[in-house]
PDB file of N, CA and C in Angstrom:
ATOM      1  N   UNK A   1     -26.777 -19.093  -2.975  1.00  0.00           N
ATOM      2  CA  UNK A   1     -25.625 -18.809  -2.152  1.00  0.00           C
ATOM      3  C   UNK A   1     -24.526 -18.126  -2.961  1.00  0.00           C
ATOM      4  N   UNK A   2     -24.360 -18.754  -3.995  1.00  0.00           N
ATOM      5  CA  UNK A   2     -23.237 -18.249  -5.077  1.00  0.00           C
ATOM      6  C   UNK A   2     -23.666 -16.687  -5.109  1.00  0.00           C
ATOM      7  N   UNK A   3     -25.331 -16.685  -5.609  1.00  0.00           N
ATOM      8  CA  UNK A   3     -25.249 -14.849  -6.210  1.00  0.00           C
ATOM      9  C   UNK A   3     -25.315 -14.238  -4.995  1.00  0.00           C
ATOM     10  N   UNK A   4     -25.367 -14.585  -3.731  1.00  0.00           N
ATOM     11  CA  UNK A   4     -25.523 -13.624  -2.432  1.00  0.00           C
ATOM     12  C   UNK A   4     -23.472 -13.685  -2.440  1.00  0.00           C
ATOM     13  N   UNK A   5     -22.634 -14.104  -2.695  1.00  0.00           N
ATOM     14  CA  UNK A   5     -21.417 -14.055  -2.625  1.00  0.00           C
ATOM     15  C   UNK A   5     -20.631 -12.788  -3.253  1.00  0.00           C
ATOM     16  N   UNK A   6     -21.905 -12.922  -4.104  1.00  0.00           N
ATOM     17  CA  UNK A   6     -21.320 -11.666  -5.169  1.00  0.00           C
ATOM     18  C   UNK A   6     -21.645 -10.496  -4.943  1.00  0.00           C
ATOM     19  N   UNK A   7     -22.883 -10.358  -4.386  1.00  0.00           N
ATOM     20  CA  UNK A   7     -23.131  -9.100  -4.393  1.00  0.00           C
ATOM     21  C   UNK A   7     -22.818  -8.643  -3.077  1.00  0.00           C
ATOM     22  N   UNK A   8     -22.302  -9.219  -2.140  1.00  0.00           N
ATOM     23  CA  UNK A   8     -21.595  -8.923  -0.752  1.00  0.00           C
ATOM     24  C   UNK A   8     -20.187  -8.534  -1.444  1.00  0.00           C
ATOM     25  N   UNK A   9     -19.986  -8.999  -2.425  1.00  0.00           N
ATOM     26  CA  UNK A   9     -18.460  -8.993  -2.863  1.00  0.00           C
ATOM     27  C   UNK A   9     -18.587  -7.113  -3.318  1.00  0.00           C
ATOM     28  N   UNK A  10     -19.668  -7.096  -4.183  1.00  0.00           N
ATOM     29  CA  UNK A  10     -19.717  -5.788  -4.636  1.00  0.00           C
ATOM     30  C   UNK A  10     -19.991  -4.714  -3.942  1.00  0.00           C
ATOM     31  N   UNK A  11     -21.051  -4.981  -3.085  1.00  0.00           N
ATOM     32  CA  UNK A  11     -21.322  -3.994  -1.327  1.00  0.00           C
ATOM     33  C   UNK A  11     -20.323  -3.783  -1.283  1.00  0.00           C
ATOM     34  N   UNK A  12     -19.125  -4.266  -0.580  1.00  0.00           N
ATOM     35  CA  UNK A  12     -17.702  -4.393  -0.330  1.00  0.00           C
ATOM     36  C   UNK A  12     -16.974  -3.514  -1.318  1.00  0.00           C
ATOM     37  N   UNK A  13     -16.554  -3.785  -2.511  1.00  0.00           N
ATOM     38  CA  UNK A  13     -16.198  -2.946  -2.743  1.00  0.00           C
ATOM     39  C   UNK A  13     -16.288  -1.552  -3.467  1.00  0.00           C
ATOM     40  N   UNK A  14     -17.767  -1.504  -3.371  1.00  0.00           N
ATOM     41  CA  UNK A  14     -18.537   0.055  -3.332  1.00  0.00           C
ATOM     42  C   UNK A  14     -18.319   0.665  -2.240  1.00  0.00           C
ATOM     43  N   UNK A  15     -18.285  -0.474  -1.066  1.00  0.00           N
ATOM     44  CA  UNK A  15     -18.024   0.654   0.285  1.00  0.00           C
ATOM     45  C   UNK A  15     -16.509   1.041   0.274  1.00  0.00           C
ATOM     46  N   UNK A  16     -15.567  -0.042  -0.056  1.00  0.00           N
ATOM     47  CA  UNK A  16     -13.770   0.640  -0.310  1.00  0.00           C
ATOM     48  C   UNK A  16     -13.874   1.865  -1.085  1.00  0.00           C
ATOM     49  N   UNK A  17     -14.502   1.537  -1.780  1.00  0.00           N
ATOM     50  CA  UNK A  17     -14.398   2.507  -3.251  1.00  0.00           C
ATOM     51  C   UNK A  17     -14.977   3.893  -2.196  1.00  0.00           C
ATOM     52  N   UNK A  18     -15.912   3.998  -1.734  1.00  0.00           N
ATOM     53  CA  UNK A  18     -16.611   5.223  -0.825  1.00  0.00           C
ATOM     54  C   UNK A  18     -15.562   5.784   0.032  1.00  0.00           C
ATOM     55  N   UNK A  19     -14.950   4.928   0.753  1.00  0.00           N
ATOM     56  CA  UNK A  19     -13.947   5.052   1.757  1.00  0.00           C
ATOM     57  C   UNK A  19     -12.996   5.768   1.484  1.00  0.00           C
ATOM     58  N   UNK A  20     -12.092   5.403  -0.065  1.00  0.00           N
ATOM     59  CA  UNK A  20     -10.784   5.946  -0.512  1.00  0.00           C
ATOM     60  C   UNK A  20     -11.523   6.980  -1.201  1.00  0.00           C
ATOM     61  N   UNK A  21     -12.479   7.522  -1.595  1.00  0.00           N
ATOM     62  CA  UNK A  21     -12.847   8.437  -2.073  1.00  0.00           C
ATOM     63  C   UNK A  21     -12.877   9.531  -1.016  1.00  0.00           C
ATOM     64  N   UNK A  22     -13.977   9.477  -0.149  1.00  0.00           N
ATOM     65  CA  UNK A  22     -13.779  10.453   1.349  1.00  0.00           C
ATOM     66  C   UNK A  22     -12.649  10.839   1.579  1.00  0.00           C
ATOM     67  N   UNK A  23     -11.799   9.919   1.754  1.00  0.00           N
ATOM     68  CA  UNK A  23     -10.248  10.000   2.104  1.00  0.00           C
ATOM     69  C   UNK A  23      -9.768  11.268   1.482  1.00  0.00           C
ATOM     70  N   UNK A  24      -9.429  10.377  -0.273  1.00  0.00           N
ATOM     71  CA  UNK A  24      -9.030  11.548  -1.074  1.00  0.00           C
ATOM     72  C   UNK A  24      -9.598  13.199  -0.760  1.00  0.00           C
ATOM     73  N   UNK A  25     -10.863  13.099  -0.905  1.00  0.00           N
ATOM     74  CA  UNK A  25     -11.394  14.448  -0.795  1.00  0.00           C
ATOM     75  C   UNK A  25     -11.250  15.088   0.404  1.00  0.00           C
ATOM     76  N   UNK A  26     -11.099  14.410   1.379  1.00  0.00           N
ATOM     77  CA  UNK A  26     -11.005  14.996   2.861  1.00  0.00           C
ATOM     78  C   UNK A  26      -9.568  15.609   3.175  1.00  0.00           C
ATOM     79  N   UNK A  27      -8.520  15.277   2.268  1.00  0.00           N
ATOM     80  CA  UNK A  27      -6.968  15.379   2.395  1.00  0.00           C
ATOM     81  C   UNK A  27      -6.623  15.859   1.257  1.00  0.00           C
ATOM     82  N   UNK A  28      -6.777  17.325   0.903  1.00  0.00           N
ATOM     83  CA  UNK A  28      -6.362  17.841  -0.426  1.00  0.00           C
ATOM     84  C   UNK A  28      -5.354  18.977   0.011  1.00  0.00           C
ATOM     85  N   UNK A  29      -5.305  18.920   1.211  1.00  0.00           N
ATOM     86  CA  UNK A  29      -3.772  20.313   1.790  1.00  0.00           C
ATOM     87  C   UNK A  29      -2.921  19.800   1.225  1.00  0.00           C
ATOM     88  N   UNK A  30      -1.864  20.679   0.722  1.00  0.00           N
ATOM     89  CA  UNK A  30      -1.077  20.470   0.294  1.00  0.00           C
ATOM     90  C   UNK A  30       0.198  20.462   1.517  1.00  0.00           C
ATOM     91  N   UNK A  31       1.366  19.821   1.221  1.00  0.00           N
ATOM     92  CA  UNK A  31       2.101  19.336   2.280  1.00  0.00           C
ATOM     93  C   UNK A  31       3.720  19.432   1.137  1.00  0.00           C
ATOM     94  N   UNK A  32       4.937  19.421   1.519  1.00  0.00           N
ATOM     95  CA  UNK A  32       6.172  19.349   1.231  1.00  0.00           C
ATOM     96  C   UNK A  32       6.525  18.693   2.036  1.00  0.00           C
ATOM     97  N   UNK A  33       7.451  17.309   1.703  1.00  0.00           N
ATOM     98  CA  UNK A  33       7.982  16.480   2.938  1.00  0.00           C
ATOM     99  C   UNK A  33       9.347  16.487   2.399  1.00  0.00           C
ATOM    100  N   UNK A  34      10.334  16.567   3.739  1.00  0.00           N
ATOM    101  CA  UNK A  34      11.544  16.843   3.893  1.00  0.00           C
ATOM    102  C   UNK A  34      11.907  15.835   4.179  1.00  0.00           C
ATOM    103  N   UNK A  35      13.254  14.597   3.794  1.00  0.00           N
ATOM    104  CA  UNK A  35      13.901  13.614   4.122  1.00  0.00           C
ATOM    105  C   UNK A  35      15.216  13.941   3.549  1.00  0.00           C
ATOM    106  N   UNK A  36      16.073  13.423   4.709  1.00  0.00           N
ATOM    107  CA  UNK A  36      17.469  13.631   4.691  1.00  0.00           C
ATOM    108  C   UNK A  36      17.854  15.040   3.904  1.00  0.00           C
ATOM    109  N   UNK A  37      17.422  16.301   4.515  1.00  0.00           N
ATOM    110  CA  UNK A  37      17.713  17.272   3.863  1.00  0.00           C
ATOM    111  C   UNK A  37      16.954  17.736   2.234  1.00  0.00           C
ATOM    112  N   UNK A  38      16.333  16.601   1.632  1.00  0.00           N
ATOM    113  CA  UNK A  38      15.366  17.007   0.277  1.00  0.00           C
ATOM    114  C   UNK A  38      14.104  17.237   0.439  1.00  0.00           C
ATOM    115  N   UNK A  39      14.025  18.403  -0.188  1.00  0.00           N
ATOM    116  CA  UNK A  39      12.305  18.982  -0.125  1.00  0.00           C
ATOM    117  C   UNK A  39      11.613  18.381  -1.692  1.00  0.00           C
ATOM    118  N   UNK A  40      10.956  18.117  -1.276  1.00  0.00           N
ATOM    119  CA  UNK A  40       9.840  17.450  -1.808  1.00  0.00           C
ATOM    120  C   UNK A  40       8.884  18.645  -2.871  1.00  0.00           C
ATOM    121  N   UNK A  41       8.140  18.295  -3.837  1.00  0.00           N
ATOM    122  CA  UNK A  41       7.440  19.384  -4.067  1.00  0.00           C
ATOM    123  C   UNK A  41       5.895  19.137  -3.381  1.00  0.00           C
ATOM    124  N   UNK A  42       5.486  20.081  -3.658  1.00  0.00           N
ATOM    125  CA  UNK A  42       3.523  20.602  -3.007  1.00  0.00           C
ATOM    126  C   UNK A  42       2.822  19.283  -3.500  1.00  0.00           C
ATOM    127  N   UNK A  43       2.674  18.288  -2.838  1.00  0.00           N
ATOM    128  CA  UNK A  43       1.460  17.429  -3.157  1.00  0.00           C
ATOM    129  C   UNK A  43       0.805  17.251  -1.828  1.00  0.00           C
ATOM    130  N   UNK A  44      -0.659  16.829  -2.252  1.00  0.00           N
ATOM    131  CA  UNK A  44      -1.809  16.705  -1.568  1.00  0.00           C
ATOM    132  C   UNK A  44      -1.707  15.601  -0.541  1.00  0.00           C
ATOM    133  N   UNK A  45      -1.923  15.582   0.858  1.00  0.00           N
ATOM    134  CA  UNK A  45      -1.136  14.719   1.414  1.00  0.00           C
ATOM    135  C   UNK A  45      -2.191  13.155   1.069  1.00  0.00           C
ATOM    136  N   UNK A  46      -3.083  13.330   0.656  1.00  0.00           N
ATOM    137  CA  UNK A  46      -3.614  12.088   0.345  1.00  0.00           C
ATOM    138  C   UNK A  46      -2.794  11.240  -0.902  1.00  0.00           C
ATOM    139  N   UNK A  47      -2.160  11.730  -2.065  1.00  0.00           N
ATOM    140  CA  UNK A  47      -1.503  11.199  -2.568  1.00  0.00           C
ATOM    141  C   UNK A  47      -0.367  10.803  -1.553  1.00  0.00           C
ATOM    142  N   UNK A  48       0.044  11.556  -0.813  1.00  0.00           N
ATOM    143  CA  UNK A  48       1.314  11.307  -0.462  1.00  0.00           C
ATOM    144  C   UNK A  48       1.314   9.879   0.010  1.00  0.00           C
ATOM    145  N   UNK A  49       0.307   9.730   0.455  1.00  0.00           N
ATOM    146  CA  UNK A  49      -0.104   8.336   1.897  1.00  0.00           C
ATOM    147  C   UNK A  49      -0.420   7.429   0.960  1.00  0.00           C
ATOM    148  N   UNK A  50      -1.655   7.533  -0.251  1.00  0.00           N
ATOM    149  CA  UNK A  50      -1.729   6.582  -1.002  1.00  0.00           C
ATOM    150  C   UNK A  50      -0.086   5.814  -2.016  1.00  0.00           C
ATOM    151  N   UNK A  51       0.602   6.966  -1.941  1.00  0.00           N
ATOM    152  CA  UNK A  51       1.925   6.071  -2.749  1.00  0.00           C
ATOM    153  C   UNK A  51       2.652   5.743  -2.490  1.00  0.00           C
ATOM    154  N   UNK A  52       2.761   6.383  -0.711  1.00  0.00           N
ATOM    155  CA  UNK A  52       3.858   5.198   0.423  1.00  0.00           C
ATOM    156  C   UNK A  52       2.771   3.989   0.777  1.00  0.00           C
ATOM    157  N   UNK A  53       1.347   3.912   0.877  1.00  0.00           N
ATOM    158  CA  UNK A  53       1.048   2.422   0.947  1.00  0.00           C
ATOM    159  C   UNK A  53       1.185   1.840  -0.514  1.00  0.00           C
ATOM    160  N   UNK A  54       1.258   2.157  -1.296  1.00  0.00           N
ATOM    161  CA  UNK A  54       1.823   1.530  -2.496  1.00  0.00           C
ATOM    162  C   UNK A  54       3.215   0.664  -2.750  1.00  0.00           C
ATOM    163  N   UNK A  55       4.019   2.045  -2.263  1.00  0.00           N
ATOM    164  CA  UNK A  55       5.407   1.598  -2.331  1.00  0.00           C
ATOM    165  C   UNK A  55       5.607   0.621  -1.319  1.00  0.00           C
ATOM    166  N   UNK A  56       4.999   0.855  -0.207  1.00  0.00           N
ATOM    167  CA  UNK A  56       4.699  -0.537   0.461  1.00  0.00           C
ATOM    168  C   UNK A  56       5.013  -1.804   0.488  1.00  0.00           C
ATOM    169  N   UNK A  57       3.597  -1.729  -0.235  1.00  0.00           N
ATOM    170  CA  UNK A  57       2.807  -3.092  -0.894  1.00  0.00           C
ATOM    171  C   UNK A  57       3.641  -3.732  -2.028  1.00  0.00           C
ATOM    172  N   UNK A  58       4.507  -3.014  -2.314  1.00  0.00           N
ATOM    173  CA  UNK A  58       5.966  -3.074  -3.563  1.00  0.00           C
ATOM    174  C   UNK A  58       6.656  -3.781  -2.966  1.00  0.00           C
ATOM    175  N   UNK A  59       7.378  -3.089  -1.800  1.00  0.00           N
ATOM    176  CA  UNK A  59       8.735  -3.304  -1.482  1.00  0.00           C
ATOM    177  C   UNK A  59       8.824  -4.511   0.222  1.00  0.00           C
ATOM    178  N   UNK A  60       7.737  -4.713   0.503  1.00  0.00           N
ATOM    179  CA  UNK A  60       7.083  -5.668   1.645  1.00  0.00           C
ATOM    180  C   UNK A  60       7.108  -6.765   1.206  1.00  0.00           C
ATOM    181  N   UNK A  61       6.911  -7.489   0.390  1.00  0.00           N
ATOM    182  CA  UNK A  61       6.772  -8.746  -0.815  1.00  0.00           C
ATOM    183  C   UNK A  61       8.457  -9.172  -0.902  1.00  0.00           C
ATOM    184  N   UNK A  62       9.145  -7.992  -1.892  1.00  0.00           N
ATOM    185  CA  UNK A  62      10.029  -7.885  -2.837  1.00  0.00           C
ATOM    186  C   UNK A  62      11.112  -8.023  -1.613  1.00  0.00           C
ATOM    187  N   UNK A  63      11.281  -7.873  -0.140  1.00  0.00           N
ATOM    188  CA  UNK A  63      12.015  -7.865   1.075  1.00  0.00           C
ATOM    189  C   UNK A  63      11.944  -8.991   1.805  1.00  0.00           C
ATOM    190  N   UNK A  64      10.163  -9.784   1.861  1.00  0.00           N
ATOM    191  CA  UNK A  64      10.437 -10.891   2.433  1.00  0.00           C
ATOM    192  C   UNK A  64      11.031 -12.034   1.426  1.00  0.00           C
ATOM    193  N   UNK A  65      10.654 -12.158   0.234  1.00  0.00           N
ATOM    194  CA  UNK A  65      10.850 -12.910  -0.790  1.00  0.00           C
ATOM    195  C   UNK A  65      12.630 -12.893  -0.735  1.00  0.00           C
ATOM    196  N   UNK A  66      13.165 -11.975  -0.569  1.00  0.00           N
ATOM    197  CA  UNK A  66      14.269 -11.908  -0.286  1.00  0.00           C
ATOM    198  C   UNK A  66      15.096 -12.835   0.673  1.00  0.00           C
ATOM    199  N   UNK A  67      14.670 -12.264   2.304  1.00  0.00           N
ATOM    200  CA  UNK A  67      14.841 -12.706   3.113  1.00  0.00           C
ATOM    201  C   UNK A  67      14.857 -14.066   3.227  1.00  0.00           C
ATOM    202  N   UNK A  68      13.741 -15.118   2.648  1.00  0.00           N
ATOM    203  CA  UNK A  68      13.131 -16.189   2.564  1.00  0.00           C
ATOM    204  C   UNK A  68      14.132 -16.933   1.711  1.00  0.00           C
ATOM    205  N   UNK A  69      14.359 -16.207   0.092  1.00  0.00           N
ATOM    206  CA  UNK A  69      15.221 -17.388  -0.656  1.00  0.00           C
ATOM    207  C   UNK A  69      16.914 -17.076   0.074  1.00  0.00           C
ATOM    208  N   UNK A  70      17.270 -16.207   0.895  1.00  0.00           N
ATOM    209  CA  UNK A  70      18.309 -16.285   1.685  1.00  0.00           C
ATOM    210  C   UNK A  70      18.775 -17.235   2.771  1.00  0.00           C
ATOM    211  N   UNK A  71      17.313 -17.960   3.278  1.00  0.00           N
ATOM    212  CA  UNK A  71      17.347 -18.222   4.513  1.00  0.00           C
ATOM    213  C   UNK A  71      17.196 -19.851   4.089  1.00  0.00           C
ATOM    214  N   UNK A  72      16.986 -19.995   2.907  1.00  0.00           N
ATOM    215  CA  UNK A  72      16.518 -21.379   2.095  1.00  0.00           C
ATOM    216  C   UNK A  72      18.246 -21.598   1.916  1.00  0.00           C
ATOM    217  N   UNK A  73      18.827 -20.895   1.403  1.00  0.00           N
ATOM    218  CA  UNK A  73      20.070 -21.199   0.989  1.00  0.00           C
ATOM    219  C   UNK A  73      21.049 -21.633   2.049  1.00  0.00           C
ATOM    220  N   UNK A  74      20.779 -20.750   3.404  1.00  0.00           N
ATOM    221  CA  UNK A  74      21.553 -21.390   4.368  1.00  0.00           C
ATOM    222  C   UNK A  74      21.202 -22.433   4.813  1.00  0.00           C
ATOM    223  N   UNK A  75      19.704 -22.765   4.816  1.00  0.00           N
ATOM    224  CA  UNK A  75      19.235 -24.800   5.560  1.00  0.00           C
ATOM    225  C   UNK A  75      20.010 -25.181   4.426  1.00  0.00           C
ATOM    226  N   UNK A  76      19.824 -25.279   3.725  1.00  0.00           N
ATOM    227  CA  UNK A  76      20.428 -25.845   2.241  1.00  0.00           C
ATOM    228  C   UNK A  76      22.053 -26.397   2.538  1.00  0.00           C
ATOM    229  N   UNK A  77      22.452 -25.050   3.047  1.00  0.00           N
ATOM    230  CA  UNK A  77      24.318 -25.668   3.159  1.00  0.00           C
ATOM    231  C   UNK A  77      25.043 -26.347   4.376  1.00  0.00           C
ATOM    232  N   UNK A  78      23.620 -25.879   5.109  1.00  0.00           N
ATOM    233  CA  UNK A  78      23.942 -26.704   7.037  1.00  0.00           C
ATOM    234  C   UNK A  78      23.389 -28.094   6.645  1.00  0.00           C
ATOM    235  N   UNK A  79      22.989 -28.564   5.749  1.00  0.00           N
ATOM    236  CA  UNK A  79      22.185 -30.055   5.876  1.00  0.00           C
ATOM    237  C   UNK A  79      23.370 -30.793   4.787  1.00  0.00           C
TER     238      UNK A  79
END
């Protein structure tokens, strides 16, 4: 049971690994993105997408963790 765990584990992520690869290769146009008036330079829009789900995965954590020891502090002063 243990070694069938593993190698489902590795299927898995040979098939991610396949997936973000396609991706990459399928999305190599290049793109300039404009926010609040700043142009951006020429990157491939697959980077682009891979480093806003990054920044993400950064700043999603780092916002609730926030929120959370904020919200601790107010039960804290009502009790």
């Amino acid at each position: 049971m243990r070694n069938l765990k593993r190698i489902l584990l590795g299927v898995f992520i040979l098939l991610l690994v396949l997936v973000i690869l396609v991706f990459i290769l399928e999305n190599q146009q290049s793109v300039a993105l404009l926010f609040l008036g700043w142009s951006g330079p020429q990157l491939p829009v697959s980077l682009v997408v891979v480093v806003a789900l990054l920044a993400g995965m950064l700043i999603g954590p780092v916002f609730a963790w926030f929120l959370g020891r904020s919200s601790r502090s107010l039960r804290k002063r009502s009790v």
